[in-house]
Protein backbone atom coordinates (compact mmCIF):
# COMPACT_ATOMS: atom_id res chain seq x y z
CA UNK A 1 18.14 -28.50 12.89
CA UNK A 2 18.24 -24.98 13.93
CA UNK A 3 15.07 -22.98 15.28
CA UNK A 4 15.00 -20.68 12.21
CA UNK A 5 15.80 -23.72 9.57
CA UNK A 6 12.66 -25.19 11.43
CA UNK A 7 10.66 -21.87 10.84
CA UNK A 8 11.34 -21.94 7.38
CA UNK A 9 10.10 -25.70 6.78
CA UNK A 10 7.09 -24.50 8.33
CA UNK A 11 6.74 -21.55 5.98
CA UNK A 12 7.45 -24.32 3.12
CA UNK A 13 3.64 -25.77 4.36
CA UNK A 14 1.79 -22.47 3.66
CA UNK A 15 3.97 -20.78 1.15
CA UNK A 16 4.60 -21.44 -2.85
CA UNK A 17 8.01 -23.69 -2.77
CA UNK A 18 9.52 -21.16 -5.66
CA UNK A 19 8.84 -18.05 -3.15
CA UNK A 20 10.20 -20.26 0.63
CA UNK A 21 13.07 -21.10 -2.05
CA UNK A 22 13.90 -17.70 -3.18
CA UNK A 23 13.37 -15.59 0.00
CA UNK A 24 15.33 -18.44 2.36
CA UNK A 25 18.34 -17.45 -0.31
CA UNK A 26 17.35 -13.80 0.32
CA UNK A 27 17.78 -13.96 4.00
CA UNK A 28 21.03 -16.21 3.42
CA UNK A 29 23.00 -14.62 1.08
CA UNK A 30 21.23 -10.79 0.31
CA UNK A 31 23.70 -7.77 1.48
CA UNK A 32 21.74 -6.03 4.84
CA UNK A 33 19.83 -3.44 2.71
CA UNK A 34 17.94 -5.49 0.86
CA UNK A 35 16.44 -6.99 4.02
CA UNK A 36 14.92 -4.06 4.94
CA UNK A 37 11.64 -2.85 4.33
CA UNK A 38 11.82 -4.91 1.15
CA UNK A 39 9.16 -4.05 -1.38
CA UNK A 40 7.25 -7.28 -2.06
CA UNK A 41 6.44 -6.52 -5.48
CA UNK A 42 10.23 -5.42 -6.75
CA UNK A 43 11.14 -8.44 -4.93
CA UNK A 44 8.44 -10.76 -7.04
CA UNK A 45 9.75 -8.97 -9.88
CA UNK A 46 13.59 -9.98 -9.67
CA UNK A 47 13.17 -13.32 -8.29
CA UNK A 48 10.13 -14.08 -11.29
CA UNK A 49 7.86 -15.02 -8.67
CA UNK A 50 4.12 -14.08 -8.95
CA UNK A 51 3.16 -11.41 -7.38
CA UNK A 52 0.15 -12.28 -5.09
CA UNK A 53 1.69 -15.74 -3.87
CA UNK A 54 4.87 -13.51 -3.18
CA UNK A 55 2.27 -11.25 -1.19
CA UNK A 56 0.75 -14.25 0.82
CA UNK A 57 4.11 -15.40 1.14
CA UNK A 58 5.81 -12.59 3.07
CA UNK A 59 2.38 -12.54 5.33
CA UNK A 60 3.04 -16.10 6.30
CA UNK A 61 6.56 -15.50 6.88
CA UNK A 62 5.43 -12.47 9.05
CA UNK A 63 3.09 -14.52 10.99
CA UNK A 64 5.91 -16.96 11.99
CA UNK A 65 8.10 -14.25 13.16
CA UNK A 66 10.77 -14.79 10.35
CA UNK A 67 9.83 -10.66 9.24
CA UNK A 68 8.65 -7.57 10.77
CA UNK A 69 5.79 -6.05 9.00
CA UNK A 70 5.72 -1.98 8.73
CA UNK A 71 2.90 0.49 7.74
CA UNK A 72 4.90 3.14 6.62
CA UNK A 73 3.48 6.88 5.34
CA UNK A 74 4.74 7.89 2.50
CA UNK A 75 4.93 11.89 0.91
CA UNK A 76 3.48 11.13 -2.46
CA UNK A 77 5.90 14.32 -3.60
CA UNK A 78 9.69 13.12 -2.84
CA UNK A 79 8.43 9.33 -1.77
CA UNK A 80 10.24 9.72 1.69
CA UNK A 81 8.86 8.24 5.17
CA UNK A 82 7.01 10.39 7.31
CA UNK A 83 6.36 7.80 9.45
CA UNK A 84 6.73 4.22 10.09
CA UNK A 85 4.29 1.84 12.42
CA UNK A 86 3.80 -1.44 13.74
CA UNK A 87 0.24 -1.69 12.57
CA UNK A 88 -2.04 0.29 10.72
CA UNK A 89 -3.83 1.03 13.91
CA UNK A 90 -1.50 3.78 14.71
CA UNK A 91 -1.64 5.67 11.59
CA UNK A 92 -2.90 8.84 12.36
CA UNK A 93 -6.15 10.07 10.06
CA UNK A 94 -5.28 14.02 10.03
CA UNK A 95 -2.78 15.37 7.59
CA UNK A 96 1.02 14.66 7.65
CA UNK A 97 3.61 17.34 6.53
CA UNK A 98 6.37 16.27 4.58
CA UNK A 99 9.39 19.39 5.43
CA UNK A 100 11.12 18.82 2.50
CA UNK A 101 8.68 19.07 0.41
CA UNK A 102 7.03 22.23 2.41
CA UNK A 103 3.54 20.19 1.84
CA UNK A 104 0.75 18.46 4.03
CA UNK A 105 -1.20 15.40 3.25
CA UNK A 106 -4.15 13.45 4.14
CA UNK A 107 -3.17 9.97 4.13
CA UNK A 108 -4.92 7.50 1.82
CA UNK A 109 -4.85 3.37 1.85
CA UNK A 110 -4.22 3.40 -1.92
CA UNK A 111 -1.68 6.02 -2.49
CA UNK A 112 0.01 7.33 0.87
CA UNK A 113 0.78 4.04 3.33
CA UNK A 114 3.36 1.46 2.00
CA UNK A 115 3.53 -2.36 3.30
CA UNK A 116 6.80 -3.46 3.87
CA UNK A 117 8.63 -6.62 5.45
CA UNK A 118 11.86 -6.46 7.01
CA UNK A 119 13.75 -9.51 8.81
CA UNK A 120 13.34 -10.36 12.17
CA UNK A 121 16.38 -9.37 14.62
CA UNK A 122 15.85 -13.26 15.45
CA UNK A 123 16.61 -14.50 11.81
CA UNK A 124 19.57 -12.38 11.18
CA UNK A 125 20.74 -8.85 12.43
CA UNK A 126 21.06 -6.11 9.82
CA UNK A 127 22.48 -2.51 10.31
CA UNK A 128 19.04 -1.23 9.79
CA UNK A 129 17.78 -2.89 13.31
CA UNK A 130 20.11 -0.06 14.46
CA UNK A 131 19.05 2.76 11.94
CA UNK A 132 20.66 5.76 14.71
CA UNK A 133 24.20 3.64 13.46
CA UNK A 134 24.06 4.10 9.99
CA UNK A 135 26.01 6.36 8.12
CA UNK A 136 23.74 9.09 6.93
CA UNK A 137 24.01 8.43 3.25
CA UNK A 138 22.82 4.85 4.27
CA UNK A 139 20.22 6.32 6.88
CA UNK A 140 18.71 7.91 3.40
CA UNK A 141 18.52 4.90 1.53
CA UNK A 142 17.46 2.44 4.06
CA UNK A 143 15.20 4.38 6.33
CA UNK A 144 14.17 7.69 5.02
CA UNK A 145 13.02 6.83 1.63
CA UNK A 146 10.18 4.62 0.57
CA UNK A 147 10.38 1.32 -0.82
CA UNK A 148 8.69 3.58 -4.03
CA UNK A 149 11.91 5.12 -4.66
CA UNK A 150 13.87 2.82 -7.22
CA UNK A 151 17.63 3.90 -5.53
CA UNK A 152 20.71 2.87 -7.92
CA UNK A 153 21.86 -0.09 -6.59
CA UNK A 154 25.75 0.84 -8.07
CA UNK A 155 26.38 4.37 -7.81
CA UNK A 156 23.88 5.20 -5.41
CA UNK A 157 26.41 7.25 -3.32
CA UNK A 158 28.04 8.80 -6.48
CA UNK A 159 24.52 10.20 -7.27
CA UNK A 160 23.58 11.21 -3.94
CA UNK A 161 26.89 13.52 -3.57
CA UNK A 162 25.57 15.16 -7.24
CA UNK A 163 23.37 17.49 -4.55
CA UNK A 164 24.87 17.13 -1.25
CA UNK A 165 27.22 19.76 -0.26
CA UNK A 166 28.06 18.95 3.36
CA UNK A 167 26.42 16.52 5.99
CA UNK A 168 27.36 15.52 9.47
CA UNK A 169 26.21 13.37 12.36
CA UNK A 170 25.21 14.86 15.41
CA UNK A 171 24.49 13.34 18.57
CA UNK A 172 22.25 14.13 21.04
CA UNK A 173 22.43 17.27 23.22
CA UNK A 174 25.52 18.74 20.97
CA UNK A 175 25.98 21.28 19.07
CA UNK A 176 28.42 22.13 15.45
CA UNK A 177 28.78 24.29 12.85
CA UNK A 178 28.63 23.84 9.44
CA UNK A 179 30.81 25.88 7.06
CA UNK A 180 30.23 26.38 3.62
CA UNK A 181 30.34 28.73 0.55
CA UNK A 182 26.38 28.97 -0.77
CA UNK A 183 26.08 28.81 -4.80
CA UNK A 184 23.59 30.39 -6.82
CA UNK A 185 21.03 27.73 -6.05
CA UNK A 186 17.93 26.74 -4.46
CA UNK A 187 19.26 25.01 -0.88
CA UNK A 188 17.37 22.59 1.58
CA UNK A 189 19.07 22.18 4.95
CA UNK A 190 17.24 19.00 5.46
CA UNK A 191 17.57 16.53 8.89
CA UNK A 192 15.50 13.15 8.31
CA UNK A 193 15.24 11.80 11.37
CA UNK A 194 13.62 14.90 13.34
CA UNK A 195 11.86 16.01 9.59
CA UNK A 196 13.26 19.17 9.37
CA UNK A 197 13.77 21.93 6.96
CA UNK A 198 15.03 25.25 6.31
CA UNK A 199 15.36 26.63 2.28
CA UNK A 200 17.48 28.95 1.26
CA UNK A 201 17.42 30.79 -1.95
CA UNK A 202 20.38 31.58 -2.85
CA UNK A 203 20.53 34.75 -5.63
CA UNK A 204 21.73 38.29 -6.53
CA UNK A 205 25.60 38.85 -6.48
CA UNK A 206 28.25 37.67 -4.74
CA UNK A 207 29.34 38.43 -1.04
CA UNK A 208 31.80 38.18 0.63
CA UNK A 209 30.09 38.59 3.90
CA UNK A 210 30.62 36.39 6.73
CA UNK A 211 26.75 35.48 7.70
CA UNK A 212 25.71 32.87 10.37
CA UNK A 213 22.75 31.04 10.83
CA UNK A 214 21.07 28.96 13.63
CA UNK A 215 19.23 25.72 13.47
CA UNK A 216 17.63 23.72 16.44
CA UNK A 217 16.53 19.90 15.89
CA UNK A 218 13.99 18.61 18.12
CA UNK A 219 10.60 16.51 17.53
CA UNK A 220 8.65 19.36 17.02
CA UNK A 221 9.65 22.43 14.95
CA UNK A 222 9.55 20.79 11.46
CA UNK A 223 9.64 23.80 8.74
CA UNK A 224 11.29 27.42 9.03
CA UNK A 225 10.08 30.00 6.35
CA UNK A 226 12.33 30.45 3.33
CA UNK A 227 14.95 32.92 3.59
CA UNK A 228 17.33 34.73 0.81
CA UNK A 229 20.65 35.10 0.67
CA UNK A 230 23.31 36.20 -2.06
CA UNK A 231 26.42 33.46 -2.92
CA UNK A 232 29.21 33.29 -0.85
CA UNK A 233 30.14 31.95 3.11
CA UNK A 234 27.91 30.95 5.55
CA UNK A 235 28.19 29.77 9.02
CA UNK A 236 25.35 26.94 10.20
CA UNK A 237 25.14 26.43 13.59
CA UNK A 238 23.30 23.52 14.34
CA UNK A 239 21.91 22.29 17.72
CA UNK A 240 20.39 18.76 18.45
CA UNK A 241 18.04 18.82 20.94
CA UNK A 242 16.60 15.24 20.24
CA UNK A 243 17.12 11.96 22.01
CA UNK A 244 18.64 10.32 19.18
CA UNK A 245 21.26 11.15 16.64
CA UNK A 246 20.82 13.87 13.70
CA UNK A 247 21.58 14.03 10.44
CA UNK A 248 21.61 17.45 9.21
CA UNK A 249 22.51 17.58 5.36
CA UNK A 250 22.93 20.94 3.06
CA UNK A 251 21.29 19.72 -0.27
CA UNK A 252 20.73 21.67 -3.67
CA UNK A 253 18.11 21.16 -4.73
CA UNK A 254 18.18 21.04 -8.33
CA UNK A 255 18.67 18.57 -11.74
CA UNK A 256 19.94 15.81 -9.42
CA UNK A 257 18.07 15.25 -6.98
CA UNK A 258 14.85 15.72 -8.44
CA UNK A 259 16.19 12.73 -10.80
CA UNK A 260 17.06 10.31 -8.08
CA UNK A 261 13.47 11.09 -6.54
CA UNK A 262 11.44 10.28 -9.76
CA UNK A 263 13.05 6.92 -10.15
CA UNK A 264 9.52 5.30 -8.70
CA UNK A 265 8.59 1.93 -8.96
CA UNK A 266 5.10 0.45 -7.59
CA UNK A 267 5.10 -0.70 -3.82
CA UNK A 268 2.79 -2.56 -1.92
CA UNK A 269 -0.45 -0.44 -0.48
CA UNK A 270 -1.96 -0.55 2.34
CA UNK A 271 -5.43 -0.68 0.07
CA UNK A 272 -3.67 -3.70 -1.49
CA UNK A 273 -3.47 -5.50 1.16
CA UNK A 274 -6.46 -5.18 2.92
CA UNK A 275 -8.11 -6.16 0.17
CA UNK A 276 -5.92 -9.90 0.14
CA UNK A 277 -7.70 -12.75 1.05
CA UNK A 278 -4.33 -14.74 2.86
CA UNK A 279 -4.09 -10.51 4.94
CA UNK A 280 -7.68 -11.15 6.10
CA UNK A 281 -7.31 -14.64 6.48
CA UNK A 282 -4.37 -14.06 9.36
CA UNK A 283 -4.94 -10.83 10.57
CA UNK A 284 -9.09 -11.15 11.14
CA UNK A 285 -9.56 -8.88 13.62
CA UNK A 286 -6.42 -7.09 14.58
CA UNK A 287 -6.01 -4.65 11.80
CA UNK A 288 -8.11 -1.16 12.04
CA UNK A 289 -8.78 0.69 16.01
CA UNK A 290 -12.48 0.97 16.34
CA UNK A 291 -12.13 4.71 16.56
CA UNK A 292 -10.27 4.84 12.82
CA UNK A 293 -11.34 5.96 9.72
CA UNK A 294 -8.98 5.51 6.39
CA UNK A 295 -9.56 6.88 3.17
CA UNK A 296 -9.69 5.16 0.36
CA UNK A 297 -10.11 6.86 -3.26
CA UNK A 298 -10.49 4.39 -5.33
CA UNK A 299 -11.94 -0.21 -4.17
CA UNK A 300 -14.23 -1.87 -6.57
CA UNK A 301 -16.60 -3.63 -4.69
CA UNK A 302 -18.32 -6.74 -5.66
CA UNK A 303 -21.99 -8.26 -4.42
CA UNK A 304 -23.35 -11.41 -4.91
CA UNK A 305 -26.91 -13.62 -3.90
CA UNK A 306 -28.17 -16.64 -5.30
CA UNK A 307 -32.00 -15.96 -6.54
CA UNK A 308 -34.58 -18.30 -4.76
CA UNK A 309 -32.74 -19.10 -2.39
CA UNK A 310 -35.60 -19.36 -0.25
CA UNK A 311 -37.15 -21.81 -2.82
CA UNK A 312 -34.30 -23.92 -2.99
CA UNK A 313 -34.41 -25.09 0.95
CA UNK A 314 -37.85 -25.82 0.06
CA UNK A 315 -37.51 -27.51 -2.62
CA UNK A 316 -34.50 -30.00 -2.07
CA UNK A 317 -34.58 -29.65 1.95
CA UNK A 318 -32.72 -27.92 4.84
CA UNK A 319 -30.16 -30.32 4.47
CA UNK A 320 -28.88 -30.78 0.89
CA UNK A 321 -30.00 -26.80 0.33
CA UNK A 322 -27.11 -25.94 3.12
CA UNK A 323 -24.18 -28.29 1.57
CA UNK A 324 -25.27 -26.61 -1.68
CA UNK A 325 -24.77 -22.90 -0.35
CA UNK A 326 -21.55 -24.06 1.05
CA UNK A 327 -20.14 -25.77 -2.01
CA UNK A 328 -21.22 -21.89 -3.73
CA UNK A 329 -19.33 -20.45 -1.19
CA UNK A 330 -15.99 -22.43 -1.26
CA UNK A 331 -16.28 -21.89 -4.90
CA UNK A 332 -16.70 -17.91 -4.95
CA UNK A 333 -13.80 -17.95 -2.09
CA UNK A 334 -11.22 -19.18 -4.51
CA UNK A 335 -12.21 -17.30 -7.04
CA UNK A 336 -11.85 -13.95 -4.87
CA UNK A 337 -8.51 -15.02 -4.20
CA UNK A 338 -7.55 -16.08 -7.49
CA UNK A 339 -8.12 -12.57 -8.71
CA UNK A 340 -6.53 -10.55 -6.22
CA UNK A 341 -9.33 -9.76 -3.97
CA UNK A 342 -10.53 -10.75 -0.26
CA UNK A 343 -14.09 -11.35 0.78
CA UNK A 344 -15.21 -9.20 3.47
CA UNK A 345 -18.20 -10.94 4.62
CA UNK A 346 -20.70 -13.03 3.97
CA UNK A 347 -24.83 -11.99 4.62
CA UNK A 348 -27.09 -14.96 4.10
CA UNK A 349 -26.36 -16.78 0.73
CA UNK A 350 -24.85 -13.01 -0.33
CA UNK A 351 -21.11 -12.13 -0.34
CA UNK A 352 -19.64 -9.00 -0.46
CA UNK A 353 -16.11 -9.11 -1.57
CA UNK A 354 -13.37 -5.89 -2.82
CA UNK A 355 -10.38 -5.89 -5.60
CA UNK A 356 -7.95 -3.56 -5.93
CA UNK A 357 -8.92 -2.59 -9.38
CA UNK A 358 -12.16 -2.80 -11.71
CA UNK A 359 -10.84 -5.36 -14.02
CA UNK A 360 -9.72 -8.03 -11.31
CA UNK A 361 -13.87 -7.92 -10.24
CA UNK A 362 -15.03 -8.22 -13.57
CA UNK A 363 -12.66 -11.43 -13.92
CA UNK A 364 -13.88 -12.48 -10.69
CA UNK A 365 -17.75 -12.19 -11.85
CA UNK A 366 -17.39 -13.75 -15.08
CA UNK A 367 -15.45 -17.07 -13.27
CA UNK A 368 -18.04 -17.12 -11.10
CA UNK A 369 -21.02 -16.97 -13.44
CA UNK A 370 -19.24 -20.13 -15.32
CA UNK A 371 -18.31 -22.24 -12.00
CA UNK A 372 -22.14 -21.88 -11.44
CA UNK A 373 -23.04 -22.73 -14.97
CA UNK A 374 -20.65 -26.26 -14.15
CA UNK A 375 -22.07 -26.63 -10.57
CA UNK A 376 -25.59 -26.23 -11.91
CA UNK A 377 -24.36 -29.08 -14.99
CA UNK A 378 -22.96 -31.54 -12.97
CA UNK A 379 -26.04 -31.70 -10.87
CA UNK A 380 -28.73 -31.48 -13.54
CA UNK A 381 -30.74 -28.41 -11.99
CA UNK A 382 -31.07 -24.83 -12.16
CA UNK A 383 -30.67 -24.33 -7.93
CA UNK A 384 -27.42 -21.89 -8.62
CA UNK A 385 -28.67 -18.97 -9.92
CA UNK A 386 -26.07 -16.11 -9.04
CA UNK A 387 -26.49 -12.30 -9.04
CA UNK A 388 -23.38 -10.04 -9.10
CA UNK A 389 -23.32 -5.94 -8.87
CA UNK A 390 -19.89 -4.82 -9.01
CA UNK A 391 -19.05 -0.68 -8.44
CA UNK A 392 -16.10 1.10 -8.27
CA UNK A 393 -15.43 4.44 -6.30
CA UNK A 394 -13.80 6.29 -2.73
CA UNK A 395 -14.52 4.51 0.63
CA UNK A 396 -13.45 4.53 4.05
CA UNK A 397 -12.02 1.56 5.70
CA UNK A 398 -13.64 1.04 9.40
CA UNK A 399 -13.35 -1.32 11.92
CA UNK A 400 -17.62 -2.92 12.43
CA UNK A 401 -18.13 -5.67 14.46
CA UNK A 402 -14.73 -6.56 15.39
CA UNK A 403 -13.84 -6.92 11.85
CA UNK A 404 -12.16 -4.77 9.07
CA UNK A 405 -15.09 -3.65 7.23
CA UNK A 406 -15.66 -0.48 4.61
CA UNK A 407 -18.23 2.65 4.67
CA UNK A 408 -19.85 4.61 2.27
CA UNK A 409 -21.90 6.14 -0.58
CA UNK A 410 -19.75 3.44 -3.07
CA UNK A 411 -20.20 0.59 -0.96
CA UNK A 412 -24.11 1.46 -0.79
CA UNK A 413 -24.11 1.42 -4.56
CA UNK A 414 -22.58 -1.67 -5.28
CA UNK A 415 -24.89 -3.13 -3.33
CA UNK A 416 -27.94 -2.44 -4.62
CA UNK A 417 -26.72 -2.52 -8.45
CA UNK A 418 -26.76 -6.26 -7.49
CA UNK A 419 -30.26 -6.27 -6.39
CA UNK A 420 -31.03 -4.99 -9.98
CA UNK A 421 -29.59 -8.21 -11.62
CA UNK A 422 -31.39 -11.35 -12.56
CA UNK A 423 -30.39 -14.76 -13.06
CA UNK A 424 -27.00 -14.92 -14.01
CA UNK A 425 -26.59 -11.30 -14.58
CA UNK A 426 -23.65 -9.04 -13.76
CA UNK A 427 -24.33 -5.59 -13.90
CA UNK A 428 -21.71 -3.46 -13.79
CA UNK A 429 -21.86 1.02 -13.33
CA UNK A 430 -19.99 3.25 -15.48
CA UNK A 431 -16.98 3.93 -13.25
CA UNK A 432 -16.01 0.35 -13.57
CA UNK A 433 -15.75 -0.18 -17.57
CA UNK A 434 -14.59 3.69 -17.55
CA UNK A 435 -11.42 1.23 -16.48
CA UNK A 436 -9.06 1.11 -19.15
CA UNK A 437 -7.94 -2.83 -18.08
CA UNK A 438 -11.64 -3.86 -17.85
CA UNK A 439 -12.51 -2.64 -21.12
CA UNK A 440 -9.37 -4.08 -22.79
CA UNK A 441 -10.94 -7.20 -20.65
CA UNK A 442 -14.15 -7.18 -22.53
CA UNK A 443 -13.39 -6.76 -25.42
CA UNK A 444 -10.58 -9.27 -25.90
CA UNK A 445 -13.58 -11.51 -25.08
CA UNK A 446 -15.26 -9.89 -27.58
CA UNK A 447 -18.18 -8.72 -24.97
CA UNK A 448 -20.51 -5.35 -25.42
CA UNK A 449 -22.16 -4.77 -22.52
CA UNK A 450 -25.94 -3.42 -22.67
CA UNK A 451 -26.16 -0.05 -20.68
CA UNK A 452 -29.87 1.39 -19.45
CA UNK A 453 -30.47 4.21 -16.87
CA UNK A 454 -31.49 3.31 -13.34
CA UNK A 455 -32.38 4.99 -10.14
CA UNK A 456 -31.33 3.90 -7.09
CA UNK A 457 -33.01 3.99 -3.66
CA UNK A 458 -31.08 6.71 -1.77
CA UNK A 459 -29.40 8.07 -4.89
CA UNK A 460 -30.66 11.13 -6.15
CA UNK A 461 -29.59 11.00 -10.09
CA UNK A 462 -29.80 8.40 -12.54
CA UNK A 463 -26.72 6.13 -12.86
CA UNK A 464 -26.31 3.74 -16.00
CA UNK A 465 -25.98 0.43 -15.53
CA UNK A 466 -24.17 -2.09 -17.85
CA UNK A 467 -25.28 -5.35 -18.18
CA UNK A 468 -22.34 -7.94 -19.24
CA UNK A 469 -23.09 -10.47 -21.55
């Protein structure tokens, strides 16, 4: 048995079968650009695989070395890479600028940094462990767009020379000229791999002129102000001064290309992930520098304590209070998972845990309300009385305690909406049934939550509260 045969019986142990099944295939028998930086969700989709086993799958395959995971920044205008890491510890927190689209960006965990799992040079070489080798129509594809861009899979070079005009490959330290006639169009002289741009707009009459103009590639002069010019010839000269290979391509940029770029299809986030119990399960403490903090706009966050607790040690002793508590928390782990989410920590007999979206932690709380319900059944008592406080808002992710934790204002509220609730209660604020998928969520269970004003310590106005049946 080979080593990587051996790897994958491994995976088999931690893994769904259907997803060990279907990406073993994948690295078997897949052409080499769909093993890179494959988008875990598209890839749940064709295969019919779930989505979050396919999620815990490729971060078990990761952790045995059979794929390469990648944090990669994405501009949220043409979906490109502005840059691709290792870990999300070297994501910078200032602004990115994305030169083709002339634009800067703050990055966010939910909406600006893809996930993305490529094979392992181990498992099999692809032409993508050598991206400086590709041809540049390939370079585009595999490495300069995101895994959000939905590419043609058929005609994707028939489409791509709808708006390229010329492009050339460039090594390092030379020099070329591009020669062209300029139409009556908006042009982007675009290199990927340095990210550099230079628009032209072309307008006015005709010439016949012979013009010239001058480019330089290195690592640092990203974006040239736009220029005008009239139709006719121009002379590029074009002048790598980077260490790798360049790919300098005249684009219009018009009809076509702004089609091929809206062609978008969801992607793995980074917010995603961190908030996936199998991600936090194998990557504890090695996720988020101590000195980081990443934006968030938008984690539901989701408290919970058992009421009289205290009592309950008292009452049925140290001992069979503790197995209790455990049972509780075994029970509200699985549940967390089931729906998408991770827990984050536990504090005493309360659990704070996040989801991706409202509706996920409103499943969550409602599954856990009933498994208590059972628990308390099967043991003839009332010693599992569970309060919930789920919110919904911007955070920052942080790195407390040698653990990936979260920070601010919504994390505060969440909190202490769950020391509002009672026995059994789930309260709930407005931003979270504001959700369209948590109200279509209550009301298929034909639910009307009661809402009442509250104030909050720390919070200066009046939130309401809703209080789900």
């Amino acid at each position: 048995m080979s080593e990587i045969q051996a790897l994958f019986d491994v995976l088999r142990q931690s893994a769904a079968p259907a997803f060990a099944d279907a990406i073993e295939r994948h690295v078997r028998d897949a052409p080499d650009r769909k093993l890179g930086r494959i988008n875990a969700l598209a890839f749940a989709a064709e295969h019919g695989l779930d989505e979050e086993k396919t999620i815990a799958g490729f971060l078990h395959a990761s952790r045995l070395g059979l794929f390469e995971l990648s944090w990669n920044v994405l501009c949220p205008g043409c979906g490109g890479v502005l840059d691709a890491n290792t870990s999300l510890k070297t994501v910078q927190s200032e602004a990115y600028t994305c030169a083709l689209c002339a634009a800067g960006y703050e990055p966010t965990l939910d909406e600006m940094i893809e996930v993305t799992f490529t094979v392992s040079p181990r498992v099999r070489h692809i032409e993508a462990h050598n991206p400086h080798e590709l041809p540049a129509a390939e370079y585009f594809r595999q490495v300069y767009w995101g895994s959000g861009v939905d590419l043609p899979e058929d005609d994707y070079e028939a489409k791509a020379e709808e708006f390229i005009l010329e492009t050339l490959e460039l090594p390092p330290g030379e020099k070329a000229v591009i020669a062209l006639q300029l139409p009556a169009e908006f042009i982007i002289i675009f290199e990927p791999v340095t990210h550099a741009a230079q628009f032209i707009d072309v307008s006015g009459e005709p010439t016949k002129e012979k013009r010239n103009l001058s480019l330089v590639f290195d690592r640092t002069h990203r974006h040239n102000e736009t220029i005008s010019m009239q139709p006719g010839p121009l002379r590029i000269q074009v002048e790598n001064h980077a260490e790798v290979r360049t790919l300098p391509t005249v684009c219009v940029a018009g009809e076509a290309l702004h089609a091929l770029l809206g062609r978008r299809r969801p992607f793995l986030t980074a917010k995603r992930l961190l908030s996936n119990q199998t991600f936090r399960d194998i990557y504890r403490t090695d996720t988020i520098d101590v000195d980081q903090r990443l934006k968030i706009t938008s984690m539901t966050f989701l408290f919970t304590d058992l009421r009289g607790s205290t009592e309950l040690y008292e009452r049925v002793g140290d001992l069979a209070a503790f197995d209790l508590v455990k049972t509780h928390f075994t029970v509200l782990n699985e549940i967390v998972a089931a729906e998408a989410g991770a827990v984050v920590k536990t504090i005493g007999d309360a659990v704070m845990a996040t989801f991706p979206t409202p509706d996920r932690a409103i499943a969550a709380a409602m599954r856990m309300r009933d498994a208590m319900r059972e628990l308390n059944h099967e043991r003839s008592s009332e010693d599992l009385l569970l309060k919930i406080g789920i919110h919904e808002g911007p955070c920052i992710a942080v790195s407390l305690n040698e653990r990936q934790d979260y920070f601010g204002q919504t994390v505060n509220i969440a909190s202490r909406v769950q020391h509002l609730a009672t026995a059994q209660e789930i309260f709930a604020t407005s931003t979270v049934l504001r959700n369209p998928a948590a109200a279509d969520l209550l009301s298929e269970r034909g639910l009307n939550p009661m809402t009442h004003n509250v104030t909050l310590r720390g919070i200066t106005n009046e939130i309401s509260i809703f209080a789900i049946p």
